[in-house]
Protein backbone atom coordinates (compact mmCIF):
# COMPACT_ATOMS: atom_id res chain seq x y z
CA UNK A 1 -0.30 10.58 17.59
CA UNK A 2 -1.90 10.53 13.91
CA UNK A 3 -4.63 9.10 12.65
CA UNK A 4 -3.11 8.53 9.52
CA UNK A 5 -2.62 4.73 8.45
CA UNK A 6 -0.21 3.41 5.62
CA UNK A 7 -0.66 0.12 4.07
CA UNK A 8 1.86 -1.84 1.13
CA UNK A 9 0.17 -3.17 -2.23
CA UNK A 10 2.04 -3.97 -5.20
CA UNK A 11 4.05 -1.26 -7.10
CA UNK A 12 2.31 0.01 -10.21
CA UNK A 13 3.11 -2.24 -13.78
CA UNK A 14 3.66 -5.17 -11.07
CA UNK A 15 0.63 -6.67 -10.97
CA UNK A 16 -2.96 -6.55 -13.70
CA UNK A 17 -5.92 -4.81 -13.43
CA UNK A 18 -6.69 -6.40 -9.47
CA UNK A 19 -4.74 -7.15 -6.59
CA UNK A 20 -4.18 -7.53 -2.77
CA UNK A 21 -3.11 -5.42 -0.28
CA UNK A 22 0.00 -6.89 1.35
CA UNK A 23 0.01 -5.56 4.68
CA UNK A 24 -1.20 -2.22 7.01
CA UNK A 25 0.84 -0.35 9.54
CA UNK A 26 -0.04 2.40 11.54
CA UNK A 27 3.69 4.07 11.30
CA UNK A 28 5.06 4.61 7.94
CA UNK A 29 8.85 3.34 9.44
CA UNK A 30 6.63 0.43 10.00
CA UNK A 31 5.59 -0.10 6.05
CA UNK A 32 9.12 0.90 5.27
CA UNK A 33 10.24 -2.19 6.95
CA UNK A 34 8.07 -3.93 5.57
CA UNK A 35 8.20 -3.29 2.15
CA UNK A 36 12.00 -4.08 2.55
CA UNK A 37 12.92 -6.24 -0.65
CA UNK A 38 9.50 -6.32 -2.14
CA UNK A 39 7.86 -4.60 -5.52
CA UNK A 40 5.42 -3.23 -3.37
CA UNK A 41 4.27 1.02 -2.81
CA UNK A 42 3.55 2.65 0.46
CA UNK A 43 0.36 4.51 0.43
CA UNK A 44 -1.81 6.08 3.24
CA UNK A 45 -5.23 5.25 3.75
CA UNK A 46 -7.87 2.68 5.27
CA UNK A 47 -7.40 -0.27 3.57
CA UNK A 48 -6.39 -3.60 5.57
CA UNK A 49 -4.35 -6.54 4.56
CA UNK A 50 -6.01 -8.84 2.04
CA UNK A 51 -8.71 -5.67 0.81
CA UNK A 52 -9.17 -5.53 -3.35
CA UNK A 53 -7.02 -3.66 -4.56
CA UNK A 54 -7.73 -1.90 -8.44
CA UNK A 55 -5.48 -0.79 -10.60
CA UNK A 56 -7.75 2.65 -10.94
CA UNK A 57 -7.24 3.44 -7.58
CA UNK A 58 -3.72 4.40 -8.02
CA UNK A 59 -5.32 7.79 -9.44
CA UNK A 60 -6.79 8.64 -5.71
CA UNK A 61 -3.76 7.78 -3.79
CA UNK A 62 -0.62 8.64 -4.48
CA UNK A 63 2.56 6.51 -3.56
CA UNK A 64 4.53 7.53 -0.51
CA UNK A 65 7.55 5.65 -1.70
């Protein structure tokens, strides 16, 4: 089992300069599902549904899909 964590927040250009995250999973078929008909990325990381969200932080994580 992995420690690893994946959570959804809007895709980039979809929202300003703030945001929420959507949701957290700890699978990434999980956040797949979820992000199933939404503008939203996959990233892994920490951050839990409902955490700020910055446009600059798109720079220190990378979008899965």
């Amino acid at each position: 089992m992995t420690d690893t964590k994946y959570f959804l927040a809007p895709a980039p250009g979809h929202y300003g300069d703030r945001t929420r995250v959507i949701s957290s999973h700890r699978t990434l078929e999980a956040a797949q599902r979820a992000a199933r008909g939404l503008n939203a990325a996959i990233y892994a990381g920490e951050q839990k549904k409902g955490s700020e969200w910055l446009r600059v932080y798109e720079q220190f994580h990378s979008a899965i899909l």
